[in-house]
Protein backbone atom coordinates (compact mmCIF):
# COMPACT_ATOMS: atom_id res chain seq x y z
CA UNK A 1 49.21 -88.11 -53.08
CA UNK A 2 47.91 -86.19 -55.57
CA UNK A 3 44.69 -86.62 -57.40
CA UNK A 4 44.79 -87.51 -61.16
CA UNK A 5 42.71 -85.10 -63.58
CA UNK A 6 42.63 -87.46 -66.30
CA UNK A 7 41.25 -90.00 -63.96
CA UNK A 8 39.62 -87.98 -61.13
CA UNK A 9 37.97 -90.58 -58.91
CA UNK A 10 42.07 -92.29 -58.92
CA UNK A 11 44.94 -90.93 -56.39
CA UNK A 12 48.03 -90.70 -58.22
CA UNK A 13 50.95 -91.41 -55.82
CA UNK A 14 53.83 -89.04 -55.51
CA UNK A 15 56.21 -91.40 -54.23
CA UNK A 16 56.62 -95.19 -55.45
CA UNK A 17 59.38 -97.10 -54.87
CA UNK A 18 59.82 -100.27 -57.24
CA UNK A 19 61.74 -103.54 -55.30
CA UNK A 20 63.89 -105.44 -58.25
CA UNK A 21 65.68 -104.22 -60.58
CA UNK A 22 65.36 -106.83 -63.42
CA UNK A 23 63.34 -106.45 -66.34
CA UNK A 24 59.89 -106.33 -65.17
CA UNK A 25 60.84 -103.98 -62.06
CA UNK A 26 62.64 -101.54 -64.44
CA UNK A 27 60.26 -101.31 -66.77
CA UNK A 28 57.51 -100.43 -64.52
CA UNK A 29 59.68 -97.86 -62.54
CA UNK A 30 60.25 -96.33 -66.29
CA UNK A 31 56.76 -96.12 -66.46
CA UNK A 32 56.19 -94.35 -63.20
CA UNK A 33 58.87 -91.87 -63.35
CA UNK A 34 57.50 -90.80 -67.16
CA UNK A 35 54.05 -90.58 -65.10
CA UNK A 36 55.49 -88.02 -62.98
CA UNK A 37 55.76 -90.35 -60.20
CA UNK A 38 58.90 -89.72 -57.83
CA UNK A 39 60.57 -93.40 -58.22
CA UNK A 40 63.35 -95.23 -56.33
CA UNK A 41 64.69 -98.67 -58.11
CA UNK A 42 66.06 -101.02 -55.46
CA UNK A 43 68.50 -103.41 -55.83
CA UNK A 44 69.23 -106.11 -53.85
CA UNK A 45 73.33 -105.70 -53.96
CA UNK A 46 74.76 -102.10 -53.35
CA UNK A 47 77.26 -103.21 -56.20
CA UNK A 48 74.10 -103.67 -58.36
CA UNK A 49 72.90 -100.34 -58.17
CA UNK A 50 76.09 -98.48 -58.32
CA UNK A 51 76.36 -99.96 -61.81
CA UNK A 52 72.59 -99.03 -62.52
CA UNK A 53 73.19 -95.52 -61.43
CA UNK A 54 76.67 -95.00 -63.40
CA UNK A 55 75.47 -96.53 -66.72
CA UNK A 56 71.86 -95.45 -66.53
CA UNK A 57 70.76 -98.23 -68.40
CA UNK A 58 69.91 -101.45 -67.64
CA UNK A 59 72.02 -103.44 -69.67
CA UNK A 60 71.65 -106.89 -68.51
CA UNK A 61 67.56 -106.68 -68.61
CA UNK A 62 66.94 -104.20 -70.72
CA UNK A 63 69.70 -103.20 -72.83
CA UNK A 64 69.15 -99.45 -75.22
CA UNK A 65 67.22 -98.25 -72.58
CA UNK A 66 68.31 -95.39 -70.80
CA UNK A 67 67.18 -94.12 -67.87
CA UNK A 68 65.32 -90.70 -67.25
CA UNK A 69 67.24 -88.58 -64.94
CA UNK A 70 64.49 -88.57 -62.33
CA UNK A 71 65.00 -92.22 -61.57
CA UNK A 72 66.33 -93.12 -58.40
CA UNK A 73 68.69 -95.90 -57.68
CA UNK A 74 69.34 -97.60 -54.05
CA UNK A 75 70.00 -100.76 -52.54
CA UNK A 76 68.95 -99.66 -48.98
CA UNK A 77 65.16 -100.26 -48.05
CA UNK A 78 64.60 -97.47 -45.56
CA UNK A 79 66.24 -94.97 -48.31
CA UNK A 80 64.31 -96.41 -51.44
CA UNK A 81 61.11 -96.18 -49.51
CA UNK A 82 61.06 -93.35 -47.43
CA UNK A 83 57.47 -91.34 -47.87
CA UNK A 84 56.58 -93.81 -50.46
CA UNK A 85 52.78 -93.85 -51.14
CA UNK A 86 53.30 -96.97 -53.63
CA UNK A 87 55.46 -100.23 -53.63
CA UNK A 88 55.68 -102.79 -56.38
CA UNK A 89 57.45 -106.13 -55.54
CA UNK A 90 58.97 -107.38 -59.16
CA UNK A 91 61.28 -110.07 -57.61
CA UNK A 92 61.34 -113.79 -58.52
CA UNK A 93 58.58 -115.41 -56.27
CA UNK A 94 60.88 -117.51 -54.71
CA UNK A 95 62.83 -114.67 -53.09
CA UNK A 96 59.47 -112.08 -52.35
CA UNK A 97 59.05 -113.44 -48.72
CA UNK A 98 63.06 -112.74 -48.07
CA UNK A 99 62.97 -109.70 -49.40
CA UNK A 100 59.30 -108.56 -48.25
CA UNK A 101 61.20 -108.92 -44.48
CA UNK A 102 63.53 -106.43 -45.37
CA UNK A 103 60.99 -103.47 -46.02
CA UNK A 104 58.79 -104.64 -43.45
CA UNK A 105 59.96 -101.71 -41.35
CA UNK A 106 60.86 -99.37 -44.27
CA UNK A 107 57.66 -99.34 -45.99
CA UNK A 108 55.08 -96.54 -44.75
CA UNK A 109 51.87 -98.68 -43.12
CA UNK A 110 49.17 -96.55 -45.25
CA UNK A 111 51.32 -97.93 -48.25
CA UNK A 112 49.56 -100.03 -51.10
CA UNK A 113 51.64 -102.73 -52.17
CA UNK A 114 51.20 -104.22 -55.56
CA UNK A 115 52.54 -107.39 -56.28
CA UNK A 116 54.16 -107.73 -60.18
CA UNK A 117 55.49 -111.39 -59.33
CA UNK A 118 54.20 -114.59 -60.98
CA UNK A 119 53.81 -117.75 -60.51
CA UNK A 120 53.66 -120.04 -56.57
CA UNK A 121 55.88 -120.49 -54.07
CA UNK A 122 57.63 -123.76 -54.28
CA UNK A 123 57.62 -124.94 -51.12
CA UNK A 124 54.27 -123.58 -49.69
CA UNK A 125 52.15 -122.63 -53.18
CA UNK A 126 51.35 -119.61 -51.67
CA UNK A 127 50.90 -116.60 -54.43
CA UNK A 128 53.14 -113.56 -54.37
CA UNK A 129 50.17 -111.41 -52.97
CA UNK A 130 49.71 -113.67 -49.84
CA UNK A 131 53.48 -114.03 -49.14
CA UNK A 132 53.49 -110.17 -49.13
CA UNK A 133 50.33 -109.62 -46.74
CA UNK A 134 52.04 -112.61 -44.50
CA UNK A 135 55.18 -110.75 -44.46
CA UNK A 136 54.09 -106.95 -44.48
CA UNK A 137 50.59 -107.39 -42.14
CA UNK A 138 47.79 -105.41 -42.66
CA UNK A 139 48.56 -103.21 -45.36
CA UNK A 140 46.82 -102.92 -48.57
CA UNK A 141 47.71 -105.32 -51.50
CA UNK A 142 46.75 -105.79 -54.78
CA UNK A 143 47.96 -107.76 -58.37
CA UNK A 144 49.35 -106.44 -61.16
CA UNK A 145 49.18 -108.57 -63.95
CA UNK A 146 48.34 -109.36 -68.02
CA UNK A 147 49.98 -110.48 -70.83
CA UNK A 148 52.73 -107.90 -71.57
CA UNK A 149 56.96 -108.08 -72.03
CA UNK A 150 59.09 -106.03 -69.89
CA UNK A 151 61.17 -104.54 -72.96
CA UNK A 152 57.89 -103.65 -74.42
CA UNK A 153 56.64 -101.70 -71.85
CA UNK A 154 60.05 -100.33 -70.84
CA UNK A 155 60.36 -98.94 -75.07
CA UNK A 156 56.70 -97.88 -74.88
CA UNK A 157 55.17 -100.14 -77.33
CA UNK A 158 52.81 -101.97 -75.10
CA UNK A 159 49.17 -100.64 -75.65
């Protein structure tokens, strides 16, 4: 990681890798990558992100906006988070714990983990965050939240 001069008390990670590709996911890996941030979109079907890479757009989320050539595309944990410094679970709460097992060996153990889901598990009303320090142990999570749209941020007009 690499330390931010426009923030310098912040590390900015060099590697992130963002787990969902629907709205919210994409927009925050668009985000990253324009950061400078080295940036792998998972999918959860292989079929998923062959489309994803070949259009380079989003066009069931987040159609018009195309993707910057650094973005990565994969639907293989280990791959999509190799060396990552950074992960950001954007899936629909009720799939994060399913999904959370299959990173729990792909994700680095000094990763942060930032949780971008909303809302409680159905069945246990746990929150995103606890599902994904249940699932992923003892590494370091935090919340990402506030009152913003996915297209917005993924166009650039959120403030």
């Amino acid at each position: 990681m690499s330390t931010d001069p426009r923030t310098p008390n912040l590390v900015r990670p060099e590697r992130a890798v963002v787990i969902g590709d629907g709205s919210w996911g994409t927009a925050l890996a668009l985000v990253l990558v324009k950061n400078g941030v080295q940036t792998t979109l998972w999918s959860a079907r292989p079929e998923r992100s062959a489309t994803l890479a070949r259009e380079r757009m989003n066009t069931r989320y987040l159609p018009g906006v195309a993707f910057p050539d650094g973005l990565r595309l994969s639907a293989d944990p280990h791959s999509a988070a190799a060396d990552v410094q950074i992960a950001i679970c954007a899936v629909p709460t009720q799939f994060v714990a399913q999904v959370a097992a299959r990173f729990e060996d792909a994700i680095p153990g000094t990763a942060t983990i930032v949780s971008a889901s909303k809302g409680l598990e159905i069945e246990t009303f746990r929150t995103p965050s606890e599902i994904l320090q249940c699932v992923l142990g003892e590494r370091p999570v935090c919340v990402l939240t506030g009152p913003s749209h996915a297209e917005e941020v993924a166009r650039g007009w959120a403030r």
